[in-house]
Protein backbone atom coordinates (compact mmCIF):
# COMPACT_ATOMS: atom_id res chain seq x y z
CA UNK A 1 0.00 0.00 0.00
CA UNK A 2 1.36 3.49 -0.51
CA UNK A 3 2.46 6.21 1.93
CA UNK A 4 -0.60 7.88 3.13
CA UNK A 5 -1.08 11.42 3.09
CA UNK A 6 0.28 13.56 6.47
CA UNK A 7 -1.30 13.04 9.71
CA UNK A 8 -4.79 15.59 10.01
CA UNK A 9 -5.59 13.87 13.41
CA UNK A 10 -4.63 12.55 16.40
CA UNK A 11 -6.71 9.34 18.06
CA UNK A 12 -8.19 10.41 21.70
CA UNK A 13 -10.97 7.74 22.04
CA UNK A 14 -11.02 4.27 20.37
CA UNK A 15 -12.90 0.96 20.24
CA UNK A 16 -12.55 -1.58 17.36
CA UNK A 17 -15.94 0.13 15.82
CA UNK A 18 -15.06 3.32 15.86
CA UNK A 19 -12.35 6.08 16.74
CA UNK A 20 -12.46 9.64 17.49
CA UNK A 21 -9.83 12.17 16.82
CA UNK A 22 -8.91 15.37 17.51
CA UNK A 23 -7.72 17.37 14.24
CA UNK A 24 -4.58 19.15 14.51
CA UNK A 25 -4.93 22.94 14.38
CA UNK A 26 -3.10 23.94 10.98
CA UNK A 27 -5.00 20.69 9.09
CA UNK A 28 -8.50 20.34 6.94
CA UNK A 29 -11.09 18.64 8.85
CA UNK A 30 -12.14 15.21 6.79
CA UNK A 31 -14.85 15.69 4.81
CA UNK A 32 -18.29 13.67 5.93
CA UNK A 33 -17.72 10.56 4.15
CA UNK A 34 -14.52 10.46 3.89
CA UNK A 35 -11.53 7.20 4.12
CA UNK A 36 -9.53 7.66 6.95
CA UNK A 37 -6.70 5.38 8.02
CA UNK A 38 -5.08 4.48 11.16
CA UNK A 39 -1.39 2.75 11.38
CA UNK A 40 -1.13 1.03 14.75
CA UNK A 41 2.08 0.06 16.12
CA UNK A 42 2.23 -3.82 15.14
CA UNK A 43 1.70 -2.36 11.58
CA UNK A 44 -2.06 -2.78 11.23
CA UNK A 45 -3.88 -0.51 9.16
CA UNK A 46 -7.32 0.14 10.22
CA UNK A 47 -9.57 2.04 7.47
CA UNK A 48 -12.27 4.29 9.09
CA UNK A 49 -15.29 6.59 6.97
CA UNK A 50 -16.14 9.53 8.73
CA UNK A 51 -19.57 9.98 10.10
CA UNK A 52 -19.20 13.21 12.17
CA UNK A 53 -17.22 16.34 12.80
CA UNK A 54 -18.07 19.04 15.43
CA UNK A 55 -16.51 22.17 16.90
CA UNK A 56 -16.40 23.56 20.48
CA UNK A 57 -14.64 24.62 23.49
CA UNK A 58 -11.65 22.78 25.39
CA UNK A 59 -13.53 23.29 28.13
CA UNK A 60 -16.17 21.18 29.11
CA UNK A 61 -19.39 23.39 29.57
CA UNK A 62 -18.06 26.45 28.27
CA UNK A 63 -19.74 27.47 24.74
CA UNK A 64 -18.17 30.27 22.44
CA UNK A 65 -20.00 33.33 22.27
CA UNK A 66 -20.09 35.71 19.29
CA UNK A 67 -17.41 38.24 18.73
CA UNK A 68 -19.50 40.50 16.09
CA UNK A 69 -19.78 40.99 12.67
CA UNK A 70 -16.83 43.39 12.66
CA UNK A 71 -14.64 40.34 13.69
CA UNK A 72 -13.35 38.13 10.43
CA UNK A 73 -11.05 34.94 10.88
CA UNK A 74 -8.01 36.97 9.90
CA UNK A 75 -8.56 39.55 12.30
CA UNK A 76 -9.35 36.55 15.21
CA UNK A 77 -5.89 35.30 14.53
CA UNK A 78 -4.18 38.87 14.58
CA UNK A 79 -6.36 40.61 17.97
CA UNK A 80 -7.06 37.28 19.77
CA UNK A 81 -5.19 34.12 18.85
CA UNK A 82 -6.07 32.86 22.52
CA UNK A 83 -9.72 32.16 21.63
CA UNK A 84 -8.87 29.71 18.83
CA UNK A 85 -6.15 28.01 21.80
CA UNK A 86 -9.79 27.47 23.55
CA UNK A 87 -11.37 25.57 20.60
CA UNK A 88 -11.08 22.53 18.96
CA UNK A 89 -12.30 20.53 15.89
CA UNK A 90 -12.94 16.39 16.52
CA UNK A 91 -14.09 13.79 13.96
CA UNK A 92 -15.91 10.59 14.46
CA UNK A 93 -14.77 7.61 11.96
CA UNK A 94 -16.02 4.21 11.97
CA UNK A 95 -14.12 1.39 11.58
CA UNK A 96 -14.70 -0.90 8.17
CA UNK A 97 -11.90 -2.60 7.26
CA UNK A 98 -7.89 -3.25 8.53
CA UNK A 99 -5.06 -4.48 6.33
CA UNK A 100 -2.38 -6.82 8.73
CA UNK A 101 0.20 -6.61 5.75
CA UNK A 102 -0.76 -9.35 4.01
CA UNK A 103 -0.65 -9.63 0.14
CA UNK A 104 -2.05 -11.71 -2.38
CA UNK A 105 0.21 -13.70 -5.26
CA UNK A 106 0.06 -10.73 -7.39
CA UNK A 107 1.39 -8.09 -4.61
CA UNK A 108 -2.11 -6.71 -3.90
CA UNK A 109 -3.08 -6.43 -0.59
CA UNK A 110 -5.71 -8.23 1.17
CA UNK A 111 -7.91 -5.38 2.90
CA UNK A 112 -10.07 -7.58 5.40
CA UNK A 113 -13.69 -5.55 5.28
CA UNK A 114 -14.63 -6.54 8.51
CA UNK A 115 -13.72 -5.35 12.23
CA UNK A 116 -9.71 -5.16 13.34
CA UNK A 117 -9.15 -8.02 16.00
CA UNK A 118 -7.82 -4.77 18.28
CA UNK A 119 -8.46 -0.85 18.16
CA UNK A 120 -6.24 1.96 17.39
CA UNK A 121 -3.85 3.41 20.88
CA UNK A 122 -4.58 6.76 21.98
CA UNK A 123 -2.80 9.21 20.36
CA UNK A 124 -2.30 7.07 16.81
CA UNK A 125 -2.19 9.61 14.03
CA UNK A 126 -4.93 9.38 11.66
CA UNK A 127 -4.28 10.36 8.05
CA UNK A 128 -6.31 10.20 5.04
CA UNK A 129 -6.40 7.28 2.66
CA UNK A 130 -5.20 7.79 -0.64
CA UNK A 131 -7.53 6.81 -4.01
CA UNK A 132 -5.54 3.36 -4.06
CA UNK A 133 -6.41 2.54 -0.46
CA UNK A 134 -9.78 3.73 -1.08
CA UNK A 135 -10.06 1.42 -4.22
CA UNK A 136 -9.07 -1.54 -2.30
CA UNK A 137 -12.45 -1.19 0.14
CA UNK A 138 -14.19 -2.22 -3.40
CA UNK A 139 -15.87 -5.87 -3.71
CA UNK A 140 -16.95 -7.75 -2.48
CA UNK A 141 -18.70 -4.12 -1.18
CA UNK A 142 -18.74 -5.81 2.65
CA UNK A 143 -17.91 -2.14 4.20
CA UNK A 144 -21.53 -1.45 2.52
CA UNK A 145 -23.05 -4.19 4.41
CA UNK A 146 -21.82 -3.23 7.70
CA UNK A 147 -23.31 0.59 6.62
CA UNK A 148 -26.21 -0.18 5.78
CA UNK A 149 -27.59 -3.39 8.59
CA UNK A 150 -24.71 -1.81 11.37
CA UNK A 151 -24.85 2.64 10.48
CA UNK A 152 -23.85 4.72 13.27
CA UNK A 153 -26.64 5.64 14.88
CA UNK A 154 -26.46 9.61 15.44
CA UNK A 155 -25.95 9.44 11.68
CA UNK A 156 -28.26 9.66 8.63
CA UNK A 157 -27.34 5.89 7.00
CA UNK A 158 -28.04 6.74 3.67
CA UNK A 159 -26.11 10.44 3.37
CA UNK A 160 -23.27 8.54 4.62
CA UNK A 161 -23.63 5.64 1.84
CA UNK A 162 -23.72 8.08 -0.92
CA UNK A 163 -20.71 9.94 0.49
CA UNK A 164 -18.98 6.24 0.53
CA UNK A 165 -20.15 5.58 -3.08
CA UNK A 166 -19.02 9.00 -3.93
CA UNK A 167 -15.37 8.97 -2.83
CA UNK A 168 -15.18 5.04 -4.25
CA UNK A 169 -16.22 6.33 -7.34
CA UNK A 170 -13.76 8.63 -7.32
CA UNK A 171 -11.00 6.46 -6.26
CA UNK A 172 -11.54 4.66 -9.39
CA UNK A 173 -11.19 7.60 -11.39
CA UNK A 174 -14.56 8.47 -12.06
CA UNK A 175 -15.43 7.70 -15.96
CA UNK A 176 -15.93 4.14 -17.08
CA UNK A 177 -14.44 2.34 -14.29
CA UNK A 178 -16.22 4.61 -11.62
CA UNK A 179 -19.74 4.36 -13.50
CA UNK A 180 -18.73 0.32 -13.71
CA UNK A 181 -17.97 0.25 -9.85
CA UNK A 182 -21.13 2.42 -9.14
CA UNK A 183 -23.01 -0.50 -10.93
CA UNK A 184 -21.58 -2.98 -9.21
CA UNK A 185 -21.83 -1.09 -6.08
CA UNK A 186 -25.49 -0.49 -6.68
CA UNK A 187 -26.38 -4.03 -7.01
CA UNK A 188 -24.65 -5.42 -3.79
CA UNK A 189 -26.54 -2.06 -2.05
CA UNK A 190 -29.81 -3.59 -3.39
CA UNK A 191 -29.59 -6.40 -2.36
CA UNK A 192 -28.66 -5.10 1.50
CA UNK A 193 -31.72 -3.01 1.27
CA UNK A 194 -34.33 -5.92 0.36
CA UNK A 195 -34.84 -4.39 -3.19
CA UNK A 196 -36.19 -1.06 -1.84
CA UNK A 197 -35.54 0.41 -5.29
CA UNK A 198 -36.67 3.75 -3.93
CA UNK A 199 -34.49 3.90 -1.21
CA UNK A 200 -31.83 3.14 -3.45
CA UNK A 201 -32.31 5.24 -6.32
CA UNK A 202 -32.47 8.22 -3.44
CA UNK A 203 -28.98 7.04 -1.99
CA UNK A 204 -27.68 6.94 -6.08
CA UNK A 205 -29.32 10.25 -7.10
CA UNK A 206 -26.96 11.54 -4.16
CA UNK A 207 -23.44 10.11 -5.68
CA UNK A 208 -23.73 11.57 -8.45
């Protein structure tokens, strides 16, 4: 697998279902929907979409108040660079897949698109996946299963598995091979969702 991107994140809560991570200060939050992954230090790679982002104080209990309309970002960081000290961006990711560094005959990896047997350590970084990575969390469309019988709860399920189609898509290039793995996508989705065409064709109508 290739060198992910630099770390955006830093783990500060973990299970093997999900992690949470607190983005650093000079770094893009990660887009709902998007692959996140997670080296551990045996080597594992644990492959995370994420679900939810929110903003807020250090403190517990204390909530920002408005500065007024006089006061832009750039003039924040000038006057009072102590107030963004006092705030801080997290993300949510659940957990899909891991890779343990195994590879197939032909040097692919084998991405496992189920739970890791063990969750990421506190203070893991968290980067995000590149479109090869991303590609890999294809068929047999398993991370789609667990989305749509296993979603996160405080989460709209099928905003998150258009995001997920979305970035595959992508991943693949978009063109003929993403319209060919949004196909193939959409089938193994229909089948998770009991032929609800209309459910699906609402998730779809959302990729594109």
């Amino acid at each position: 697998m290739p060198d992910p991107s630099p770390p955006v994140a830093e783990v500060i809560a973990s299970s093997t279902r999900e992690i949470v991570a607190e983005v650093y200060p000079d770094a893009d939050v990660p887009a709902f929907g998007s692959w996140v992954e997670v080296e551990t230090e045996d080597g594992t790679v644990l492959y995370g979409l994420v679900s939810h982002a929110e903003t807020g104080s250090v403190e517990p209990g204390r909530q920002a108040v408005a500065l007024g309309a006089d006061y832009d970002r750039d003039r924040i960081r000038r006057e009072m660079p102590q107030i963004l000290e006092l705030v801080r961006t997290t993300a949510r990711a659940q957990i899909l897949a891991y890779w343990d560094g195994q590879t197939r005959r032909d040097g692919r990896p084998v991405v496992r698109q189920t739970l890791p047997p063990r969750p990421a350590a506190l203070h893991d970084r968290v980067s995000l996946c590149g479109p090869q990575a991303i590609a890999a969390l294809a068929a047999p469309f398993d991370v789609l299963r667990t989305l749509a019988r296993h979603p996160d709860p405080a989460v709209p399920a099928d905003d998150l598995l258009a995001a997920a189609l979305r970035n595959l898509v992508a991943a693949h290039g978009g063109g003929a091979d993403g319209d060919t793995i949004l196909v193939e996508a959409g089938r193994a989705l229909a089948r998770l969702l009991d032929d609800d065409h209309e459910r699906l064709q609402s998730i779809l109508r959302r990729v594109e």
